[in-house]
Each structure stands twice: as C-alpha cells, then as structure tokens.
PDB file of N, CA and C in Angstrom:
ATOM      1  N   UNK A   1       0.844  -1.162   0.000  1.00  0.00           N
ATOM      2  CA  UNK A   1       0.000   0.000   0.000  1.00  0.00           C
ATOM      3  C   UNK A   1       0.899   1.238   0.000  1.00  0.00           C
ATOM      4  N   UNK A   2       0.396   2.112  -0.922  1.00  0.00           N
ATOM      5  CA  UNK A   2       1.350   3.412  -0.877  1.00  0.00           C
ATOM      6  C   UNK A   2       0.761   4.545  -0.359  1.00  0.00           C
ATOM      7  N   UNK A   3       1.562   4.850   0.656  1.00  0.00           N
ATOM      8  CA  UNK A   3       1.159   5.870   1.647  1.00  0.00           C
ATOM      9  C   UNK A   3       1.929   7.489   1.546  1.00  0.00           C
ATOM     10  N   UNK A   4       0.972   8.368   1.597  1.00  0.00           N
ATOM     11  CA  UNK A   4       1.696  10.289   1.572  1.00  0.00           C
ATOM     12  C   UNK A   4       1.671  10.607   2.687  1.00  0.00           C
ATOM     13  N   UNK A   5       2.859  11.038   3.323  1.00  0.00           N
ATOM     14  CA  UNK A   5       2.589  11.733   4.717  1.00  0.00           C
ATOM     15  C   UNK A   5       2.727  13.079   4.354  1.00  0.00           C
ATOM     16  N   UNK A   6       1.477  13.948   4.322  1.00  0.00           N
ATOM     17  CA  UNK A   6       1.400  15.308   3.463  1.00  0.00           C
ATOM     18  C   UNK A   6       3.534  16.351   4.759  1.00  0.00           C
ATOM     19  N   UNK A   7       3.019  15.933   5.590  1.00  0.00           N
ATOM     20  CA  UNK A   7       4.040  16.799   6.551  1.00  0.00           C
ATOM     21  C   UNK A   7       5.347  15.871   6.537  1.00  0.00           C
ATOM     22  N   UNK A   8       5.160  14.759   6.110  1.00  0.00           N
ATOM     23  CA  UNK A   8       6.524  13.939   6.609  1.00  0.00           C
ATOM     24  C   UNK A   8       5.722  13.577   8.244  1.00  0.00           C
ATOM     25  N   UNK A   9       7.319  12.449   8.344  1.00  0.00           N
ATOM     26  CA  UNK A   9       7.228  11.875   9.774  1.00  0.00           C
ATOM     27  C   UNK A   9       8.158  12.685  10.945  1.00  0.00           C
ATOM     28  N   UNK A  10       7.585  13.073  11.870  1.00  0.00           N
ATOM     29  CA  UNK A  10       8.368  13.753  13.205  1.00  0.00           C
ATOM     30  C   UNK A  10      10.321  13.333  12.538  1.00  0.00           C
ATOM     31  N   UNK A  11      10.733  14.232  12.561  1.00  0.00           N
ATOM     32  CA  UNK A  11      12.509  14.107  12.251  1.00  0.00           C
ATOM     33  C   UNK A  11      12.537  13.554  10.589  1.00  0.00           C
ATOM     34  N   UNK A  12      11.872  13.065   9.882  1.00  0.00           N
ATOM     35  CA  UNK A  12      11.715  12.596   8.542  1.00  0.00           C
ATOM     36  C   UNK A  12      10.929  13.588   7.758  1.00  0.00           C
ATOM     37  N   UNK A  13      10.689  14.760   7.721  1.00  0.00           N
ATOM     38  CA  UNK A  13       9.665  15.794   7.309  1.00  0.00           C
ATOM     39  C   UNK A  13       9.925  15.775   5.839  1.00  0.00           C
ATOM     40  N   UNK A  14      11.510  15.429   5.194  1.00  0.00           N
ATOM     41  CA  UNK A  14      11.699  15.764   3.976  1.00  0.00           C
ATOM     42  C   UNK A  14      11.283  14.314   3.403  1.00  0.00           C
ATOM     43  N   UNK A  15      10.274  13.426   4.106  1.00  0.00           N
ATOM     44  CA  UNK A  15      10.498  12.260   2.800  1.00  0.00           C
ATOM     45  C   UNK A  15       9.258  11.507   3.601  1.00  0.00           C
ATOM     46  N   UNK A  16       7.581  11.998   2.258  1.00  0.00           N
ATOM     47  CA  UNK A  16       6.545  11.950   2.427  1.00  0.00           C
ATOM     48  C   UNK A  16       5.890  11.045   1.768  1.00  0.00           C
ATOM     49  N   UNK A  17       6.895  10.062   0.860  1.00  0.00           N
ATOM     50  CA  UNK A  17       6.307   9.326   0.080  1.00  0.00           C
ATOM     51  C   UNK A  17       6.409   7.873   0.777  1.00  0.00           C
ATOM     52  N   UNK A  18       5.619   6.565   0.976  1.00  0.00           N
ATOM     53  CA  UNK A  18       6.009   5.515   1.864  1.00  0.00           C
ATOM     54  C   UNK A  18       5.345   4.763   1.096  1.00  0.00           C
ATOM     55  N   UNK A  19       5.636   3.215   1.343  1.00  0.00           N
ATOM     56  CA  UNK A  19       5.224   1.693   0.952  1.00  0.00           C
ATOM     57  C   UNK A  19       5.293   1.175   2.533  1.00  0.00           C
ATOM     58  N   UNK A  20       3.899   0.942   2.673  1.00  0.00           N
ATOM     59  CA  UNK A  20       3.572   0.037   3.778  1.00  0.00           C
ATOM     60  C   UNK A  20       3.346  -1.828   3.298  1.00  0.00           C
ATOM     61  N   UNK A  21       4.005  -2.342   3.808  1.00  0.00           N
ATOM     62  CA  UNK A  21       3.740  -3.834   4.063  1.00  0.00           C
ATOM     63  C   UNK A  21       3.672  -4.608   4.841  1.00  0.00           C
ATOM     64  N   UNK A  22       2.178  -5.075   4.977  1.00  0.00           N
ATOM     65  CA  UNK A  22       2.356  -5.097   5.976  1.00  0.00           C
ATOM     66  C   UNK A  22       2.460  -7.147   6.130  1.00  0.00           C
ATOM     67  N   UNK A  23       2.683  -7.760   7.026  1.00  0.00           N
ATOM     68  CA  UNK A  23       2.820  -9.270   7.455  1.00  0.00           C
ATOM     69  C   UNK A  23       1.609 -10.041   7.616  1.00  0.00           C
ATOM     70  N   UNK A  24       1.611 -10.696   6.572  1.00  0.00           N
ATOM     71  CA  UNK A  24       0.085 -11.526   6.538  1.00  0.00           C
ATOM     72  C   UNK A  24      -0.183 -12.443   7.961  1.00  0.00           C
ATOM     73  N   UNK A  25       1.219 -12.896   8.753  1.00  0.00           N
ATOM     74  CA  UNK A  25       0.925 -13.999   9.719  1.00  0.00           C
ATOM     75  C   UNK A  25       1.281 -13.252  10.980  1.00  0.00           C
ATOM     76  N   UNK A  26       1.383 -11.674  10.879  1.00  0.00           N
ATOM     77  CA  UNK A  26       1.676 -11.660  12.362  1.00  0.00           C
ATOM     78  C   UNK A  26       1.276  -9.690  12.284  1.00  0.00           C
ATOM     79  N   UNK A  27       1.351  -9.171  13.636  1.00  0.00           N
ATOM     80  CA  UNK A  27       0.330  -7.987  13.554  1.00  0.00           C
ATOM     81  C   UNK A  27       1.935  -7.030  13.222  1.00  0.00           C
ATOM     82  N   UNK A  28       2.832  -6.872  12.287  1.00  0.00           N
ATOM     83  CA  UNK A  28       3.690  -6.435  11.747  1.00  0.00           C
ATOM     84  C   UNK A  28       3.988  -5.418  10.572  1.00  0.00           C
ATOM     85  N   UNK A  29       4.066  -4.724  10.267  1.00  0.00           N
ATOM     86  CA  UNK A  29       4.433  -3.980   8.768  1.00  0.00           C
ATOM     87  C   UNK A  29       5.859  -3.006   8.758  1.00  0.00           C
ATOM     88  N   UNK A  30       6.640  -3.196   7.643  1.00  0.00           N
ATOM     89  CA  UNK A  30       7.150  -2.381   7.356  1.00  0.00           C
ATOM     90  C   UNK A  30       6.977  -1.101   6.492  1.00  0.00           C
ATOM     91  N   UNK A  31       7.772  -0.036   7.004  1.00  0.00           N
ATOM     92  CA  UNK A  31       6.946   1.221   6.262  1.00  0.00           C
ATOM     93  C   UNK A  31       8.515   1.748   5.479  1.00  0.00           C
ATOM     94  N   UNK A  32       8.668   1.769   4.626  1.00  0.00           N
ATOM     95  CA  UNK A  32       9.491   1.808   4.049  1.00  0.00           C
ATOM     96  C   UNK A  32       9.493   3.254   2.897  1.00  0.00           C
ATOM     97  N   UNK A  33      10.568   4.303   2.865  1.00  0.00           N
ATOM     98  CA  UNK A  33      10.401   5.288   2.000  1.00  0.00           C
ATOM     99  C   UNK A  33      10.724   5.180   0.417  1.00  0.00           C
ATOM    100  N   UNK A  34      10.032   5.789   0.009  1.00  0.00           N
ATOM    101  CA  UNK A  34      10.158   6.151  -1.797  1.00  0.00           C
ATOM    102  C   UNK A  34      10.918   6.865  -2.078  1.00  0.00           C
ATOM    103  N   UNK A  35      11.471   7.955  -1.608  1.00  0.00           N
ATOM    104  CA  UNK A  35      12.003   8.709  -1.530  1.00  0.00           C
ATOM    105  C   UNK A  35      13.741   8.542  -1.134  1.00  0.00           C
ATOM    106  N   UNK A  36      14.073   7.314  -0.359  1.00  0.00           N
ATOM    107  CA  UNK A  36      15.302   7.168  -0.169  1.00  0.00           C
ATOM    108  C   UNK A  36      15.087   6.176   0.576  1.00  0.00           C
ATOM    109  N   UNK A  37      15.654   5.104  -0.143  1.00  0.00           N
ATOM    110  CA  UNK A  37      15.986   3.621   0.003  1.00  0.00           C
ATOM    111  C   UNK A  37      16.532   3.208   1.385  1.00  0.00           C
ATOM    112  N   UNK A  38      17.405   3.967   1.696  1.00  0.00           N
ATOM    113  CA  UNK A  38      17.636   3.735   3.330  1.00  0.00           C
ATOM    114  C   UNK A  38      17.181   3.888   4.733  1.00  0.00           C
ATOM    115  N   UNK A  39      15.750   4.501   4.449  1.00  0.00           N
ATOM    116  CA  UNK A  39      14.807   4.912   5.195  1.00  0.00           C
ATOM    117  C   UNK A  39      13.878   3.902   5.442  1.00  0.00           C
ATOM    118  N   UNK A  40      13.984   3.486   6.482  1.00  0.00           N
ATOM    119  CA  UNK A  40      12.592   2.280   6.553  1.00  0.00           C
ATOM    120  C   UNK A  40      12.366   2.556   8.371  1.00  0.00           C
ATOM    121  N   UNK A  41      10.790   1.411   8.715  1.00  0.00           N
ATOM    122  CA  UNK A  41      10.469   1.799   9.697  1.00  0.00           C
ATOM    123  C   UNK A  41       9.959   0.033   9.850  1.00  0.00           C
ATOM    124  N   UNK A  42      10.187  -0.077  11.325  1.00  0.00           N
ATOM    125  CA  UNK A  42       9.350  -1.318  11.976  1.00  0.00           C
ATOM    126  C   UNK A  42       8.255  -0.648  12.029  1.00  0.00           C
ATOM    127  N   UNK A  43       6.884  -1.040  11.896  1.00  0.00           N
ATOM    128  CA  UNK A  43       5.417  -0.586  12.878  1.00  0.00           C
ATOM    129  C   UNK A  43       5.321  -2.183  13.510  1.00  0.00           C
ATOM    130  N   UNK A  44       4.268  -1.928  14.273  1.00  0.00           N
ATOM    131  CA  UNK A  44       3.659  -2.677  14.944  1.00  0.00           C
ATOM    132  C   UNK A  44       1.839  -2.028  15.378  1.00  0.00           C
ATOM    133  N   UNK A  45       1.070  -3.575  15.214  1.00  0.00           N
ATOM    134  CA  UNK A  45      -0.448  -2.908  15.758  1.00  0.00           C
ATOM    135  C   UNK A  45       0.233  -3.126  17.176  1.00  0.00           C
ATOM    136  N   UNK A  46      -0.521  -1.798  18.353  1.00  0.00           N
ATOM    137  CA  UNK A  46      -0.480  -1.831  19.507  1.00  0.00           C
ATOM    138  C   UNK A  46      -1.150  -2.726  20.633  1.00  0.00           C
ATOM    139  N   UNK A  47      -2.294  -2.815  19.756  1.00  0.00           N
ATOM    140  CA  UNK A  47      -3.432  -3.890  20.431  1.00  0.00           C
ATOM    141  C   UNK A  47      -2.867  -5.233  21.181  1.00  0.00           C
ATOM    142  N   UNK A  48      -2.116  -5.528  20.011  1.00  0.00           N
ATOM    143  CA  UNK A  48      -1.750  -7.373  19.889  1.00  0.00           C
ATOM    144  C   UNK A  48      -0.566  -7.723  21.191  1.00  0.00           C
ATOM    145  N   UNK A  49      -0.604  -6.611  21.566  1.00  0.00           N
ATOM    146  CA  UNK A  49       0.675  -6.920  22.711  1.00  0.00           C
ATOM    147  C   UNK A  49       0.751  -6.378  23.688  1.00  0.00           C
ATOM    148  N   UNK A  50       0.262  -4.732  23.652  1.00  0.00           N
ATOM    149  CA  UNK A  50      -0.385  -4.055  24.808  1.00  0.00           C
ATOM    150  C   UNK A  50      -1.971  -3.681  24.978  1.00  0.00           C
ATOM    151  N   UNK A  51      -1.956  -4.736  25.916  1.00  0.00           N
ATOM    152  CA  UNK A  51      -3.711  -4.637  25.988  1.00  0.00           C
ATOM    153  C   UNK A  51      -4.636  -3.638  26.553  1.00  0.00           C
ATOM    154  N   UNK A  52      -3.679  -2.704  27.674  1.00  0.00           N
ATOM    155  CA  UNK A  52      -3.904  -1.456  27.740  1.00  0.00           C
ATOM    156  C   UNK A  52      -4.215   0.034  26.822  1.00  0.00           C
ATOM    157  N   UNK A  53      -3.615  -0.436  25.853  1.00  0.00           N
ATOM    158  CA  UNK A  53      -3.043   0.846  24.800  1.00  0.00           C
ATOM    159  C   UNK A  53      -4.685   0.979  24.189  1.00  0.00           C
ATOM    160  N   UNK A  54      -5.045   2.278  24.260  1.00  0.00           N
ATOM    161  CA  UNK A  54      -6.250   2.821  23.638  1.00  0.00           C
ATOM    162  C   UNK A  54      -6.795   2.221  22.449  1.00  0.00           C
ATOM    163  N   UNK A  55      -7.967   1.918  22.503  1.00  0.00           N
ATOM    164  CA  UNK A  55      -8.517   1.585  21.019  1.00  0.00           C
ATOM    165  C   UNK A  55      -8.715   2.980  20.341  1.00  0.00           C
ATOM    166  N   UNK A  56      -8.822   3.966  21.061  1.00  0.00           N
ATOM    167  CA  UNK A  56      -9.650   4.983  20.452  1.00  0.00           C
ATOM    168  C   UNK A  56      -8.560   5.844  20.782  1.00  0.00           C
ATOM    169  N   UNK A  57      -7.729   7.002  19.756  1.00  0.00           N
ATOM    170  CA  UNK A  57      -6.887   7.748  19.593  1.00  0.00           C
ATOM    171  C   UNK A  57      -7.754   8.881  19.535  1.00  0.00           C
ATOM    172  N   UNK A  58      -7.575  10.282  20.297  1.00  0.00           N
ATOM    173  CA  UNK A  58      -8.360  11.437  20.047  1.00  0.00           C
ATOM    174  C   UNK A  58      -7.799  12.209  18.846  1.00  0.00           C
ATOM    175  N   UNK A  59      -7.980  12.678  17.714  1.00  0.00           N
ATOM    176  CA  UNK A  59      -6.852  13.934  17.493  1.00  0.00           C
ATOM    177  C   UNK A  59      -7.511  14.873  16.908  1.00  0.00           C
ATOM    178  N   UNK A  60      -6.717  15.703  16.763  1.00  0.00           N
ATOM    179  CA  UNK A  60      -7.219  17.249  16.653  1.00  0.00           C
ATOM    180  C   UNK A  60      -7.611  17.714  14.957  1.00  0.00           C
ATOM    181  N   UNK A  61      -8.026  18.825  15.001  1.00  0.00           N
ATOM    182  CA  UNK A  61      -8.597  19.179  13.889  1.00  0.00           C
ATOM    183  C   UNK A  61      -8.088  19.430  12.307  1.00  0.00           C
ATOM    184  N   UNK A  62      -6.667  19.922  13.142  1.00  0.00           N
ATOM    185  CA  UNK A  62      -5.701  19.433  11.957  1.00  0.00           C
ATOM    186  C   UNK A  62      -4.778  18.245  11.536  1.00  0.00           C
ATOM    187  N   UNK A  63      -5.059  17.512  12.535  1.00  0.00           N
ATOM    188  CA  UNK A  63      -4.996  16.188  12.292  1.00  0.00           C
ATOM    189  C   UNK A  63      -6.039  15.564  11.257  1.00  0.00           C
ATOM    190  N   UNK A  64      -7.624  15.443  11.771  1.00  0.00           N
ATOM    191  CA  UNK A  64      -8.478  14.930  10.990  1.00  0.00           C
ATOM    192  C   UNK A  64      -8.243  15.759   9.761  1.00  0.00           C
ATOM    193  N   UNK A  65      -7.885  16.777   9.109  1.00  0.00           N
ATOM    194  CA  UNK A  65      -8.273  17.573   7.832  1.00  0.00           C
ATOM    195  C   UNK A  65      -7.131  16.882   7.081  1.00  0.00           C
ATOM    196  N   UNK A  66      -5.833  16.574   7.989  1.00  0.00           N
ATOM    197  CA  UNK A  66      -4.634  15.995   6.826  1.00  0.00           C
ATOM    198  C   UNK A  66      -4.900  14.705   6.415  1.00  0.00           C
ATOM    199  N   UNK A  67      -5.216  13.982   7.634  1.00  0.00           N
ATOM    200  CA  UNK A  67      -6.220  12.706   7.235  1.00  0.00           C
ATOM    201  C   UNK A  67      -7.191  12.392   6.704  1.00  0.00           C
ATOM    202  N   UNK A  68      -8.308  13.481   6.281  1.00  0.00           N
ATOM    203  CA  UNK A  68      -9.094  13.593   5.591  1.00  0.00           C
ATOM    204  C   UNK A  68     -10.141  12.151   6.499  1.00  0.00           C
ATOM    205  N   UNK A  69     -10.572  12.297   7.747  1.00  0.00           N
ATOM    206  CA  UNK A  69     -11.122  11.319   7.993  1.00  0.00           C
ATOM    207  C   UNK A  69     -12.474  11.738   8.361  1.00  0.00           C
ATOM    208  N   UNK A  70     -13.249  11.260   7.709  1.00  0.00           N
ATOM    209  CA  UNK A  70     -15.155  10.893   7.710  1.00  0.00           C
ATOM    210  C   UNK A  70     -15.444  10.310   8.768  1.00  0.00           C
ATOM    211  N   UNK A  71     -16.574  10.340   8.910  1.00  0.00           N
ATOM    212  CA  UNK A  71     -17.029  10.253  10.149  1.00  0.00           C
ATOM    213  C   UNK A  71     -17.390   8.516  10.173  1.00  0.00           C
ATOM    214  N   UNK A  72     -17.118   7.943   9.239  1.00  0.00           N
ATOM    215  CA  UNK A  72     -17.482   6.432   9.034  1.00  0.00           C
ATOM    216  C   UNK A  72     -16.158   5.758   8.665  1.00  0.00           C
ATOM    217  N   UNK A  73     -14.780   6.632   8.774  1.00  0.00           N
ATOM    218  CA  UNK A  73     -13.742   5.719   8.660  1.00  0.00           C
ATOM    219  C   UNK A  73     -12.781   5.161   9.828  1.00  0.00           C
ATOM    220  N   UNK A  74     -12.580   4.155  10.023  1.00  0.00           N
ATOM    221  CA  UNK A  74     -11.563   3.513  10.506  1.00  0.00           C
ATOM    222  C   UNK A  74     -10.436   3.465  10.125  1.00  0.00           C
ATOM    223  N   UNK A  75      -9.388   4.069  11.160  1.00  0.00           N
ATOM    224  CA  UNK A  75      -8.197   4.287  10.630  1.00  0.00           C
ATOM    225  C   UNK A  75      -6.949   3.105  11.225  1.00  0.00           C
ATOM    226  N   UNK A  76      -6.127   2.916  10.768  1.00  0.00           N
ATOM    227  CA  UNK A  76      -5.446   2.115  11.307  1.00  0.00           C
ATOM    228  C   UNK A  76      -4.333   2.576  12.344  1.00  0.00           C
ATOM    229  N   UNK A  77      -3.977   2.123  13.584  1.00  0.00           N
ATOM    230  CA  UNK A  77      -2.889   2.811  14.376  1.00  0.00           C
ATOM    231  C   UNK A  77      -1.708   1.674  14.087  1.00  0.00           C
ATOM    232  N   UNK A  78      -0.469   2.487  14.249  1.00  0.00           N
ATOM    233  CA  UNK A  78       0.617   1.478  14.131  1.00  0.00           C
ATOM    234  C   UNK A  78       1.614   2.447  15.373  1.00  0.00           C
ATOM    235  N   UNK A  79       2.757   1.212  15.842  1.00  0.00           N
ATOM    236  CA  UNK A  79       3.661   2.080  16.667  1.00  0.00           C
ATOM    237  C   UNK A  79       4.925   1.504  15.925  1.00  0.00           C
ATOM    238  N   UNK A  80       5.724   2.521  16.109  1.00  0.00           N
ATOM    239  CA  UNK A  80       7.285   2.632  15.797  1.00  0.00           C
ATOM    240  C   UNK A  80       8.200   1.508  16.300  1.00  0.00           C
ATOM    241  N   UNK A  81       8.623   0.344  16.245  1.00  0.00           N
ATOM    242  CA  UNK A  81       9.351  -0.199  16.762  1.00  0.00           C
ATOM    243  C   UNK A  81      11.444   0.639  16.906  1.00  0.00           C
ATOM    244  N   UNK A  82      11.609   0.193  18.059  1.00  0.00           N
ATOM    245  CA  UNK A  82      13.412   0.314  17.509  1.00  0.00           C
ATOM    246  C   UNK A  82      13.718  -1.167  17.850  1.00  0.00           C
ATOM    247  N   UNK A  83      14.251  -1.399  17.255  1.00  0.00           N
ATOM    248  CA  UNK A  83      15.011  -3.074  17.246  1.00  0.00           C
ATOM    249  C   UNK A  83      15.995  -2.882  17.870  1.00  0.00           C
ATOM    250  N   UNK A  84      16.786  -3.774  18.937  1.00  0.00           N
ATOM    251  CA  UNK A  84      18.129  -3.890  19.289  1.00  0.00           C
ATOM    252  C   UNK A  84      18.110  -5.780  18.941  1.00  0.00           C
ATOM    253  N   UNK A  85      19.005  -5.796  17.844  1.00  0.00           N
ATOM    254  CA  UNK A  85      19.319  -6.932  17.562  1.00  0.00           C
ATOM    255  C   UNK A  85      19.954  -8.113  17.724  1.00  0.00           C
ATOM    256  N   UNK A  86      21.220  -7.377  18.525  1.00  0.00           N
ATOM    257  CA  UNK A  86      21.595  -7.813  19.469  1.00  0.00           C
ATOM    258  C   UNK A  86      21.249  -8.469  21.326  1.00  0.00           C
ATOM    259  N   UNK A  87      19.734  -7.878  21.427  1.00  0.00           N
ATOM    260  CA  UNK A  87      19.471  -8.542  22.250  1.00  0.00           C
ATOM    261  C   UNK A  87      17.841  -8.098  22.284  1.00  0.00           C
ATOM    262  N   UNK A  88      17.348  -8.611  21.611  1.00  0.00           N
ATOM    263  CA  UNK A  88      16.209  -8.476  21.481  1.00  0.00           C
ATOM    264  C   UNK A  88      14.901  -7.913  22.599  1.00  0.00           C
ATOM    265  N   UNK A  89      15.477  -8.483  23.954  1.00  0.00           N
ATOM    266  CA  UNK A  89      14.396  -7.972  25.365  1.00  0.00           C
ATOM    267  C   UNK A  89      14.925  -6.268  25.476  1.00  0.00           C
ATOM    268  N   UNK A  90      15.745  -5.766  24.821  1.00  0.00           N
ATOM    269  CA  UNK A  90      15.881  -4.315  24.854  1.00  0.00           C
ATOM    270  C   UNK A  90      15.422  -3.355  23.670  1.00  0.00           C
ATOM    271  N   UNK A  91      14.560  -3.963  22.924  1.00  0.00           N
ATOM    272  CA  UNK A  91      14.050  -3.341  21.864  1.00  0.00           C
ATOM    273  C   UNK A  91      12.888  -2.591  22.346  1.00  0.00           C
ATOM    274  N   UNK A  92      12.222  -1.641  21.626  1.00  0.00           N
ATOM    275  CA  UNK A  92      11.088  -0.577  22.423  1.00  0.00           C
ATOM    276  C   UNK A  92      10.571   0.180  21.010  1.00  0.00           C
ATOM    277  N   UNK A  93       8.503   0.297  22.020  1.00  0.00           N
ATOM    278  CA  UNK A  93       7.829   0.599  20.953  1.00  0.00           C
ATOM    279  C   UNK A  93       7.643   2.130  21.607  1.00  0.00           C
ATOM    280  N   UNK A  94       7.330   2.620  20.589  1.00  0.00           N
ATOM    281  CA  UNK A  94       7.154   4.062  21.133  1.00  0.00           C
ATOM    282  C   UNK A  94       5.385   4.439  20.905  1.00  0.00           C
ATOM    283  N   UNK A  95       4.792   4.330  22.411  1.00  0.00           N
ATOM    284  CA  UNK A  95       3.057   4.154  22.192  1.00  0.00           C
ATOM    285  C   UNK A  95       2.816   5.812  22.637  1.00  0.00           C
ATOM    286  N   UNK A  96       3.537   6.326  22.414  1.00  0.00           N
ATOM    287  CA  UNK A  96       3.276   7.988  22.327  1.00  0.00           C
ATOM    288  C   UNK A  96       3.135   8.882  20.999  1.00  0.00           C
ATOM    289  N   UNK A  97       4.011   8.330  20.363  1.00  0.00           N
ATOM    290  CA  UNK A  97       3.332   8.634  18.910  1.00  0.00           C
ATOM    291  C   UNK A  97       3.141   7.735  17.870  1.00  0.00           C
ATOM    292  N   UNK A  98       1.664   7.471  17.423  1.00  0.00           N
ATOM    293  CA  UNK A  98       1.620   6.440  16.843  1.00  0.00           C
ATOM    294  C   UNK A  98       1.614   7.185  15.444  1.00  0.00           C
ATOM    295  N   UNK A  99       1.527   6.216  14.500  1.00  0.00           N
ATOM    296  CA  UNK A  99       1.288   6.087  12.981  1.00  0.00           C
ATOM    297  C   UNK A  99      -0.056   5.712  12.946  1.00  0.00           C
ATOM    298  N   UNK A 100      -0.529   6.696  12.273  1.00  0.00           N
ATOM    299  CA  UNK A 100      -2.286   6.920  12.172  1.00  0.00           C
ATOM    300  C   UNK A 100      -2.336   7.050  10.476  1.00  0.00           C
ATOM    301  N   UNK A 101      -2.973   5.964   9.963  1.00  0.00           N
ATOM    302  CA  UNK A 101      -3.148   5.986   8.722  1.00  0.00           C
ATOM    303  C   UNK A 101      -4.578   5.633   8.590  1.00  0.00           C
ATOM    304  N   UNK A 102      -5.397   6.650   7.283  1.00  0.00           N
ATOM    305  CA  UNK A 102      -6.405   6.407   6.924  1.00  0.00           C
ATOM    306  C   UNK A 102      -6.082   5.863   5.753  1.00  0.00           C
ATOM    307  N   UNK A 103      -6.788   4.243   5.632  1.00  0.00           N
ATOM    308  CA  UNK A 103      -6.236   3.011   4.715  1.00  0.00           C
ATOM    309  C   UNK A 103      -7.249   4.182   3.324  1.00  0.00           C
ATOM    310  N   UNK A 104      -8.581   4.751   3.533  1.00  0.00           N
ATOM    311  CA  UNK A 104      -9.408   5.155   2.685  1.00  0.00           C
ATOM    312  C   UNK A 104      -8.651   6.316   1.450  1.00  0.00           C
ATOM    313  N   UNK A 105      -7.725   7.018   2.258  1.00  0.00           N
ATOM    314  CA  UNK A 105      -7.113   8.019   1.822  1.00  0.00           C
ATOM    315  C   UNK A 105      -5.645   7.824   1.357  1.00  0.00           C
ATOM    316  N   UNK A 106      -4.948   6.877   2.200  1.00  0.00           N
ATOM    317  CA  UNK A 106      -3.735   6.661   2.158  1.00  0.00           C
ATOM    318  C   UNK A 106      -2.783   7.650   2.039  1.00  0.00           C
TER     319      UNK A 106
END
C-alpha cells in the first residue's frame, strides 16, 4: 500500500512518500520510504501486545483535515518499533506517537 505523509514523519519531514507492508501472519508492517531507500520503519499494531493501549486515539482538527477522515472511517494505528538486535528484550515501541493511517485516503 502506498502511503503520503502530506508533513513527513516527526525528524523525517523531507520524505513523504512511503510503501507500507504489511505481514500476513503476524500484527507487523514495514513502512518503508520512496524517496530514499535507506529509510525504513518497523510498525507494529499496539493492540496485539499491549492490551492497555487505547482503542480509540483522540486527534485534533488538523490532524483529521490531513487525514481527511469521515465520520465512518476507521483508521489504522501502528507504533514505531526500535530493534536492538543484538538482544532483542531491549528493543522498544514508542506508544506515544503512533502512525495513524487512513487506509481510505492513504
């Protein structure tokens, strides 16, 4: 799925163009840039692992207008993984700012 982040991503502002893929067998996607090949991102759904983490994200008005979200869409949340590969129990999701994509708009 090809995704526009009209603003860019927080510290990534110059590179708005993305390919999401996401993992048919597990709640996973990579978000990967168009714009420069060396740019990629772990997501993760939040749900599947923190059972605490909000179903329902509030956001603001200029949020909904860049998202262009209707009052009948469901949007998808994703969180940022960082990998430490080296030892995997020190890797961390960041559930403060998620990746809010409207699949309708992309």
């Amino acid at each position: 799925m090809l995704i526009t982040f009209p603003k860019g991503l927080p510290g990534f502002e110059d590179y708005r163009r993305f390919e999401l893929q996401e993992e048919p067998e597990a709640p996973l996607a990579s978000l990967n840039s168009l714009d420069d090949e060396n740019i990629g991102f772990v997501l993760l759904k939040p749900h599947t692992n923190f059972n605490d983490y909000p179903t329902k994200i509030k956001i603001n008005a200029e949020e909904t207008e860049l998202l262009e979200v209707q009052e009948d869409d469901r949007v998808d949340i994703w969180v940022m993984l960082t990998l430490c590969l080296s030892d995997i129990t020190k890797s961390t999701a960041n559930l403060r700012a998620p990746v809010i994509i409207n699949p309708r708009t992309q």
